[in-house]
C-alpha atoms as a PDB file:
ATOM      1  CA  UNK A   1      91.372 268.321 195.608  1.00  0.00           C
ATOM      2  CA  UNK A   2      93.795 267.200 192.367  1.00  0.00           C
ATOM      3  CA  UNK A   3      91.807 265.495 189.644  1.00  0.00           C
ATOM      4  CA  UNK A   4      93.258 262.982 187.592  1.00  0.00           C
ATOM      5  CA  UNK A   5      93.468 263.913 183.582  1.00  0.00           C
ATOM      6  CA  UNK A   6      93.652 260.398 181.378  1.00  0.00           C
ATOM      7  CA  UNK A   7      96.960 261.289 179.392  1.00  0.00           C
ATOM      8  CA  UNK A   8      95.173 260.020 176.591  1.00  0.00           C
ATOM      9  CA  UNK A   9      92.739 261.748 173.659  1.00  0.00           C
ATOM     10  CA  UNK A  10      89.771 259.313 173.331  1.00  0.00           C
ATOM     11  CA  UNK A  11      90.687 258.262 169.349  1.00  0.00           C
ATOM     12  CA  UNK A  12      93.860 257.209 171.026  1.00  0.00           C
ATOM     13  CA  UNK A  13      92.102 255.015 173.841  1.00  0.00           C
ATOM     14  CA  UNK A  14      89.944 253.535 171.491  1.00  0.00           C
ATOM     15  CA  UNK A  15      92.993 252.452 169.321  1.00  0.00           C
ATOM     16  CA  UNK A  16      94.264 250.201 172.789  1.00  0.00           C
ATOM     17  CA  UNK A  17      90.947 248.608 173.484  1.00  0.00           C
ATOM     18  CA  UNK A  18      91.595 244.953 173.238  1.00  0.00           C
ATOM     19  CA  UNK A  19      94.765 244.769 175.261  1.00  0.00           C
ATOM     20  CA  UNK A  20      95.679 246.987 177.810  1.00  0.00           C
ATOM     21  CA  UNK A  21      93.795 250.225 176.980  1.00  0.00           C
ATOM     22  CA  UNK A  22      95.924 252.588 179.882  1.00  0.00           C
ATOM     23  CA  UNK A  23      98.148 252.676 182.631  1.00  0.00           C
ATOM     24  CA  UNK A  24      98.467 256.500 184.083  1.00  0.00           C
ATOM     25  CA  UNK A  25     101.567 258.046 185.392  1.00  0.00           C
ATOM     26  CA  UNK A  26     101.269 258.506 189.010  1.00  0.00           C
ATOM     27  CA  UNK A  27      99.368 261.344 190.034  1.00  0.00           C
ATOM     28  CA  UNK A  28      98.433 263.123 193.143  1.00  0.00           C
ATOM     29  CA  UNK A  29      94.823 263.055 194.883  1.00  0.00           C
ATOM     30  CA  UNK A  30      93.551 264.173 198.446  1.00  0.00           C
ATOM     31  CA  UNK A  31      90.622 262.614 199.963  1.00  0.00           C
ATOM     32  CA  UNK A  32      88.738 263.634 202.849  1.00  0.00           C
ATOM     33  CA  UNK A  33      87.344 261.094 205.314  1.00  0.00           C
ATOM     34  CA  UNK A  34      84.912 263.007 207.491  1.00  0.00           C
ATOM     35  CA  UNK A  35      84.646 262.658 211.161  1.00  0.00           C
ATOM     36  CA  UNK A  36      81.205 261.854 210.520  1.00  0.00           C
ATOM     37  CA  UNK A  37      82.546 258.814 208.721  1.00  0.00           C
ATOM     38  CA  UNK A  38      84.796 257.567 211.565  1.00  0.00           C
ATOM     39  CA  UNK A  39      82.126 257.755 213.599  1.00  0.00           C
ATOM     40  CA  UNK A  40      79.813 255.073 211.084  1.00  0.00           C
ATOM     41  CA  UNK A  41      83.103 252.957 211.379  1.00  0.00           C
ATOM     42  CA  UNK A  42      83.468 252.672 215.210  1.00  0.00           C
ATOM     43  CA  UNK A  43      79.658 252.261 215.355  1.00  0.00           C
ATOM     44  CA  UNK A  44      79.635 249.375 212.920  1.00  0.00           C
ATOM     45  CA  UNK A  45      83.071 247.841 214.433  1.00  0.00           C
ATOM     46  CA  UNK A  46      82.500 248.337 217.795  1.00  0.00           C
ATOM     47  CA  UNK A  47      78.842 248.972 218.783  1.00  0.00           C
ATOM     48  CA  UNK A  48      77.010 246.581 217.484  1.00  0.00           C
ATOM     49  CA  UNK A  49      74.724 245.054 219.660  1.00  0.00           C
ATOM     50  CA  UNK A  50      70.860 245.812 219.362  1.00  0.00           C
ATOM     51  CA  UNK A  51      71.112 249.120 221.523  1.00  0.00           C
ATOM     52  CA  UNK A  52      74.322 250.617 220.093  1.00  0.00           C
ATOM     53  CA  UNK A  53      76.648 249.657 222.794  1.00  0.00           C
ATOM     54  CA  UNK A  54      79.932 248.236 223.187  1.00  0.00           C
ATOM     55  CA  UNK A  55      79.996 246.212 226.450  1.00  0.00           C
ATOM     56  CA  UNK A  56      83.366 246.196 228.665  1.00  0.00           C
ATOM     57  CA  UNK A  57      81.443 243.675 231.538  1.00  0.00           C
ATOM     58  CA  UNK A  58      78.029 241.882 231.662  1.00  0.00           C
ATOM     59  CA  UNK A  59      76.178 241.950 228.645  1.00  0.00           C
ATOM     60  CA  UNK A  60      72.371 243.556 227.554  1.00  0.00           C
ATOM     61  CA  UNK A  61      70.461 240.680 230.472  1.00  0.00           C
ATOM     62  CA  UNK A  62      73.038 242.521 233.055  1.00  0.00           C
ATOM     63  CA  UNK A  63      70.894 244.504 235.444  1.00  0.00           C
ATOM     64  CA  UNK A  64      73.335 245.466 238.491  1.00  0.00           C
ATOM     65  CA  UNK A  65      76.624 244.609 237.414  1.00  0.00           C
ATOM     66  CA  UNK A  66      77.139 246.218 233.978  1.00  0.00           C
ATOM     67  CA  UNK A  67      80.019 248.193 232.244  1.00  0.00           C
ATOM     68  CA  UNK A  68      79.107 249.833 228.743  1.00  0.00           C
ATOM     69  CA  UNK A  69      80.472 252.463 226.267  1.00  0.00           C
ATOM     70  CA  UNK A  70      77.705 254.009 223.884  1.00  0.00           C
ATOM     71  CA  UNK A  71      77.021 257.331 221.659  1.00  0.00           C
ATOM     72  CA  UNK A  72      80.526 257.449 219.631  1.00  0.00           C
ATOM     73  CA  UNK A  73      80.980 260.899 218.378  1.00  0.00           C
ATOM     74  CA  UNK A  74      84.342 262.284 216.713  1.00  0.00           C
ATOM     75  CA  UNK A  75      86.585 265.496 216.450  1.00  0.00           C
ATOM     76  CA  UNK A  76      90.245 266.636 214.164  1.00  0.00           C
ATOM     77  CA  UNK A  77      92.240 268.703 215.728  1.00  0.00           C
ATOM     78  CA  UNK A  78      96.113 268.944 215.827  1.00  0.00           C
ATOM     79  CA  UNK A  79      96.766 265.779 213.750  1.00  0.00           C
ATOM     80  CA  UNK A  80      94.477 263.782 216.311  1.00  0.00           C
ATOM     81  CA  UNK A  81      91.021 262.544 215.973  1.00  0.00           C
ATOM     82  CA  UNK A  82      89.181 262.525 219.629  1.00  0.00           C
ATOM     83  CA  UNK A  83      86.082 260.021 220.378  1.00  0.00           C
ATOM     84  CA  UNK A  84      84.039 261.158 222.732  1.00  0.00           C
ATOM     85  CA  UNK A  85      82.036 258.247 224.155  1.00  0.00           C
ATOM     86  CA  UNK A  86      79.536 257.568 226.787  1.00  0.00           C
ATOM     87  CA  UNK A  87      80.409 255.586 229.794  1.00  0.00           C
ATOM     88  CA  UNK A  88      77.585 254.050 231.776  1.00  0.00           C
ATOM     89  CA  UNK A  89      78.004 251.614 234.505  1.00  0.00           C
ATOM     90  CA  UNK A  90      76.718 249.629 237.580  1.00  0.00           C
ATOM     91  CA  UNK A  91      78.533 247.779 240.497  1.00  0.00           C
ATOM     92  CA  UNK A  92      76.074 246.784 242.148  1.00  0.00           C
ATOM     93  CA  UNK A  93      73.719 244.026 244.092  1.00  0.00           C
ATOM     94  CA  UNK A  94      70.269 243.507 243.331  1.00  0.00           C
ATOM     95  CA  UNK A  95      68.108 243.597 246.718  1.00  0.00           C
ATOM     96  CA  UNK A  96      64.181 243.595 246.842  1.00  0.00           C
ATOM     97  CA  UNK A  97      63.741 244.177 242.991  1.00  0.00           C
ATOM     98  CA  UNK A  98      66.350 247.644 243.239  1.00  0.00           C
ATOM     99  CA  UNK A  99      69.998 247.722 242.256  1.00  0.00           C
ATOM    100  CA  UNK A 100      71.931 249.268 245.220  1.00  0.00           C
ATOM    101  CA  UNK A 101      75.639 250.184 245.041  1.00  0.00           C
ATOM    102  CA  UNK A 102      77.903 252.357 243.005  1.00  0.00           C
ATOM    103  CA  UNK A 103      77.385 253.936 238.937  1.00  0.00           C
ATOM    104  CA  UNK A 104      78.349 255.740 236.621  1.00  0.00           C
ATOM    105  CA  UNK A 105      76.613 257.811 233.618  1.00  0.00           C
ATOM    106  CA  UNK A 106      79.555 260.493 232.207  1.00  0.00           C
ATOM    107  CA  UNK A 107      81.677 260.961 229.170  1.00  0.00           C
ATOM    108  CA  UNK A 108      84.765 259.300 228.401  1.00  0.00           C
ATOM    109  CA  UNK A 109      87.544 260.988 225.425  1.00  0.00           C
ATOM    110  CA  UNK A 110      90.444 259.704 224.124  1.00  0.00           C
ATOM    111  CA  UNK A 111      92.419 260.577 221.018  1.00  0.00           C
ATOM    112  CA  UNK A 112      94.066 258.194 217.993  1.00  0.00           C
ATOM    113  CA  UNK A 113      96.618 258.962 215.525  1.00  0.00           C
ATOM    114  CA  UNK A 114      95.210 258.286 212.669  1.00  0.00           C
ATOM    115  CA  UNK A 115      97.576 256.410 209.853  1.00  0.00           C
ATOM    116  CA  UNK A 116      97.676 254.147 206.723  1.00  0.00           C
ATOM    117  CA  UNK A 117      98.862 250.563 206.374  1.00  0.00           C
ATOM    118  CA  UNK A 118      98.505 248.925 203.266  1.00  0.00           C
ATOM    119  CA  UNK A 119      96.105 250.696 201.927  1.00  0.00           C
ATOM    120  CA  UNK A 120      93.865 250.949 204.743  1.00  0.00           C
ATOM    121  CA  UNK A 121      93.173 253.529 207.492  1.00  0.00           C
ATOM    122  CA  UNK A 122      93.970 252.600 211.446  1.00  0.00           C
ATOM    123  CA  UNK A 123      94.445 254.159 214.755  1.00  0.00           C
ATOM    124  CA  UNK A 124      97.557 253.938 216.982  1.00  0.00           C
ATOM    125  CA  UNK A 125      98.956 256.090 219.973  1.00  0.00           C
ATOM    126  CA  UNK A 126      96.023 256.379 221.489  1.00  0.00           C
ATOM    127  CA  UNK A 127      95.476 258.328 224.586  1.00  0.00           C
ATOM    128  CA  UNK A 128      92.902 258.409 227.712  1.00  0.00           C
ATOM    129  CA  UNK A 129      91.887 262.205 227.516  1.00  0.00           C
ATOM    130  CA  UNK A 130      89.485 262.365 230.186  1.00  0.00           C
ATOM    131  CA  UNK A 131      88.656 260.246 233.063  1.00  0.00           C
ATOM    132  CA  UNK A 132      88.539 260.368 236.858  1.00  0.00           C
ATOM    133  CA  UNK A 133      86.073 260.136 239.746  1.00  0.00           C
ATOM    134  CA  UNK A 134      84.697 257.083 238.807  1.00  0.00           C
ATOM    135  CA  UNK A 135      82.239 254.991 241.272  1.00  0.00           C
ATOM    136  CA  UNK A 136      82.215 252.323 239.717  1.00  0.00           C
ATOM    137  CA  UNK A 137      85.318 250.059 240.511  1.00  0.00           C
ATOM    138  CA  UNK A 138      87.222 249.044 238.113  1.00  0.00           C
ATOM    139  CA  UNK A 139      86.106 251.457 235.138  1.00  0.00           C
ATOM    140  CA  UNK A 140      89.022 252.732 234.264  1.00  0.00           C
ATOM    141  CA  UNK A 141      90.893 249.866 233.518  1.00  0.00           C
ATOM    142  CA  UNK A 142      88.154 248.439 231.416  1.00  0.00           C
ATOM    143  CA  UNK A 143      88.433 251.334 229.744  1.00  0.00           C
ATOM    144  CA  UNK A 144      92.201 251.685 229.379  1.00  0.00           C
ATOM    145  CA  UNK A 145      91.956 247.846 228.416  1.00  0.00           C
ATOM    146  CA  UNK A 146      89.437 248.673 225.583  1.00  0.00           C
ATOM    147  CA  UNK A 147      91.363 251.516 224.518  1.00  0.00           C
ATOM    148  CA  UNK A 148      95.164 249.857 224.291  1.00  0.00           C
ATOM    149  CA  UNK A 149      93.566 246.419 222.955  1.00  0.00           C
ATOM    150  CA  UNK A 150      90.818 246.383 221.139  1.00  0.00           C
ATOM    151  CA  UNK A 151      90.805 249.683 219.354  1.00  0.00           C
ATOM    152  CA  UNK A 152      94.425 249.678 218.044  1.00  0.00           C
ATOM    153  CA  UNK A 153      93.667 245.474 217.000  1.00  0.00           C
ATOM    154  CA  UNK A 154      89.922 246.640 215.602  1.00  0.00           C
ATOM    155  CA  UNK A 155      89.513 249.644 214.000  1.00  0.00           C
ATOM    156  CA  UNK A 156      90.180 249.419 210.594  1.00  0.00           C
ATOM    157  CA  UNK A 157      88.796 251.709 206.897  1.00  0.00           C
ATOM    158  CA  UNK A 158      89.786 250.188 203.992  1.00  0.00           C
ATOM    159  CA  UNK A 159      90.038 252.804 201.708  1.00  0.00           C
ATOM    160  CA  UNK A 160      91.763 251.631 198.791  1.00  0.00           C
ATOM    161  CA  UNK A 161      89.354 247.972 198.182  1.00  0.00           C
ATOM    162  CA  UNK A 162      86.439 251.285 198.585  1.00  0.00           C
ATOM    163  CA  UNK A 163      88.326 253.027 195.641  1.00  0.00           C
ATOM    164  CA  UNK A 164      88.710 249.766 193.414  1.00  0.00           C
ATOM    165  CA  UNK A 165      85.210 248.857 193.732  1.00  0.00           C
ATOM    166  CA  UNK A 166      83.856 252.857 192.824  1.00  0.00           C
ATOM    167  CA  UNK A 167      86.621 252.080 190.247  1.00  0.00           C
ATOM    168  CA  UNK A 168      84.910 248.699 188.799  1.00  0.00           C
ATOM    169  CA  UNK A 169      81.508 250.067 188.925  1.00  0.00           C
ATOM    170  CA  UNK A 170      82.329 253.718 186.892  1.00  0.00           C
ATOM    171  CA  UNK A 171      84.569 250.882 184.368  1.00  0.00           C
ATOM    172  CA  UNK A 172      81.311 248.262 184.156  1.00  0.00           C
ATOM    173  CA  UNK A 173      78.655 249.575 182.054  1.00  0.00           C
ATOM    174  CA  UNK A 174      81.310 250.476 179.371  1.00  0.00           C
ATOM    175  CA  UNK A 175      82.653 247.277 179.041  1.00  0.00           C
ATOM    176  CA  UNK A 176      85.683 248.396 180.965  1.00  0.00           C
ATOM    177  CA  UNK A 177      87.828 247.020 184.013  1.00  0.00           C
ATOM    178  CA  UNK A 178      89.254 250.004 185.863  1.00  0.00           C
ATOM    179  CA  UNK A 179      91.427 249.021 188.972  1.00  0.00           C
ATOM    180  CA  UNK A 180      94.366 250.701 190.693  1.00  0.00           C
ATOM    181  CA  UNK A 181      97.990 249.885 189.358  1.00  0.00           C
ATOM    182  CA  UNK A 182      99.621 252.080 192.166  1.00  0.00           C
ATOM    183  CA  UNK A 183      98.546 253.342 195.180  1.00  0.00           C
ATOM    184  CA  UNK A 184     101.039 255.142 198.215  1.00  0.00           C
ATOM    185  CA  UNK A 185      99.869 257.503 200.739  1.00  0.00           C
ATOM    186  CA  UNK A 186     101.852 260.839 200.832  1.00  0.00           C
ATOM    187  CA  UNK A 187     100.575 262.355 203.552  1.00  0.00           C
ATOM    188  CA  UNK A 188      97.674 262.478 206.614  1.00  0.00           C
ATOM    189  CA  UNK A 189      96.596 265.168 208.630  1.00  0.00           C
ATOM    190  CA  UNK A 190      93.604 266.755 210.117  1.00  0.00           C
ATOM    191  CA  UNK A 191      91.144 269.882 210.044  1.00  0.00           C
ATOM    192  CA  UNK A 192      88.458 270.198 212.025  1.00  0.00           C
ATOM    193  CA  UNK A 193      86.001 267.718 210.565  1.00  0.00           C
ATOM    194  CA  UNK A 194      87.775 265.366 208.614  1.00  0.00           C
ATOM    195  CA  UNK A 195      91.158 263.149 208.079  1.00  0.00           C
ATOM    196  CA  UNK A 196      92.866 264.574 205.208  1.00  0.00           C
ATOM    197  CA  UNK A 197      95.078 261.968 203.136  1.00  0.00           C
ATOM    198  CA  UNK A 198      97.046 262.621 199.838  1.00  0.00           C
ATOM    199  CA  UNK A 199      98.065 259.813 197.568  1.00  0.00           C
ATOM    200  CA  UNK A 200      99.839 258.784 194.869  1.00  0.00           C
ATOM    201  CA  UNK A 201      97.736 256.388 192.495  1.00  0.00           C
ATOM    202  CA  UNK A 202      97.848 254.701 189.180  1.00  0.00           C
ATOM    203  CA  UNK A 203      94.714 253.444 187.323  1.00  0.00           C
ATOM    204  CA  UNK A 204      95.078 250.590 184.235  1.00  0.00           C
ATOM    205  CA  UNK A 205      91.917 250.133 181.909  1.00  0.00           C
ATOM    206  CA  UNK A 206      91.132 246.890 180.208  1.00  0.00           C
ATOM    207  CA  UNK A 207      88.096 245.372 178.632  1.00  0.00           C
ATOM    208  CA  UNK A 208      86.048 242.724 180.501  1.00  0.00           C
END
């Protein structure tokens, strides 16, 4: 990962404090965003009723007639990240306290490209991986429905307001304002546990 050098010797900042202390040439950084991390995001964003789930028909009082995606967990690989979620549902009609009819309990994939836009990380071409043999009628295209509509619309890391606030706290105790003057993504790509972005930045310094 670059670091970023202050062009400045500290006599020399000193000498600015009290108008604007330093604006940096534009360097180059890399961040990793962990899959780990995508997965908090789609939990938070998408799952989050009191049981984890993200419901596609009927809601938690559904007992029969249900459609539900749960257990979010994410993989890099080829540029891609996959989510792997769990797919559980019930078509259903309640007779003599017992649900009778069709479900479904299995695995659902799809894959995302991930990209920046405006500062902030998204997902678009996204892609059904796995799914087939359903019971339950209708799944798939509550799931294909999910997938083109919601997650493209939803999903959403803002990485660059999460940089200017570490930015403002490190600045704080020393009197200091940091915040970004620049900030353009290079590059994203993928290993195989985390989105890896490289950016151009700028940082300016001036007293509170």
């Amino acid at each position: 990962m670059s670091s970023f050098v202050m062009p400045c010797r500290s006599s020399i900042l000193a000498r600015l404090i009290g108008f604007i202390v330093l604006t940096s040439d534009l360097h180059a950084a890399e961040v990793r965003i962990s899959t780990a991390a995508i997965e908090r995001v789609i939990t938070a964003q998408f799952f989050s009723t009191a049981h984890q789930r993200h419901y596609l028909s009927g809601d938690e009082n559904s007992k029969c007639d249900y459609a539900y995606l749960e257990s979010p967990r994410a993989a890099a690989r080829n540029g891609r990240i996959f989510m792997t979620v769990g797919l559980r549902a019930r078509k259903a009609t309640e007779a003599f306290g017992s649900c009778v009819g069709p479900g479904d309990s299995r695995d659902v994939t799809f894959s995302a490209a991930p990209f920046f836009d405006n500062g902030a990380l998204g997902l678009k071409d996204i892609q059904l991986e796995s799914i087939a043999g359903l019971n339950f009628p209708g799944a798939e295209g509550l799931v294909r429905g999910f997938l083109g509509n919601s997650v493209p619309s939803t999903f959403r890391y803002d990485f660059r307001t999460d940089l200017q606030n570490s930015l403002g706290a490190a600045g704080a105790p020393q009197g200091l304002r940091l915040s970004l003057a620049g900030f353009t993504v290079r590059g994203i790509q993928t290993d195989a546990n985390a989105i890896v972005c490289s950016f151009d930045f700028a940082i300016s310094v001036t007293p509170r």
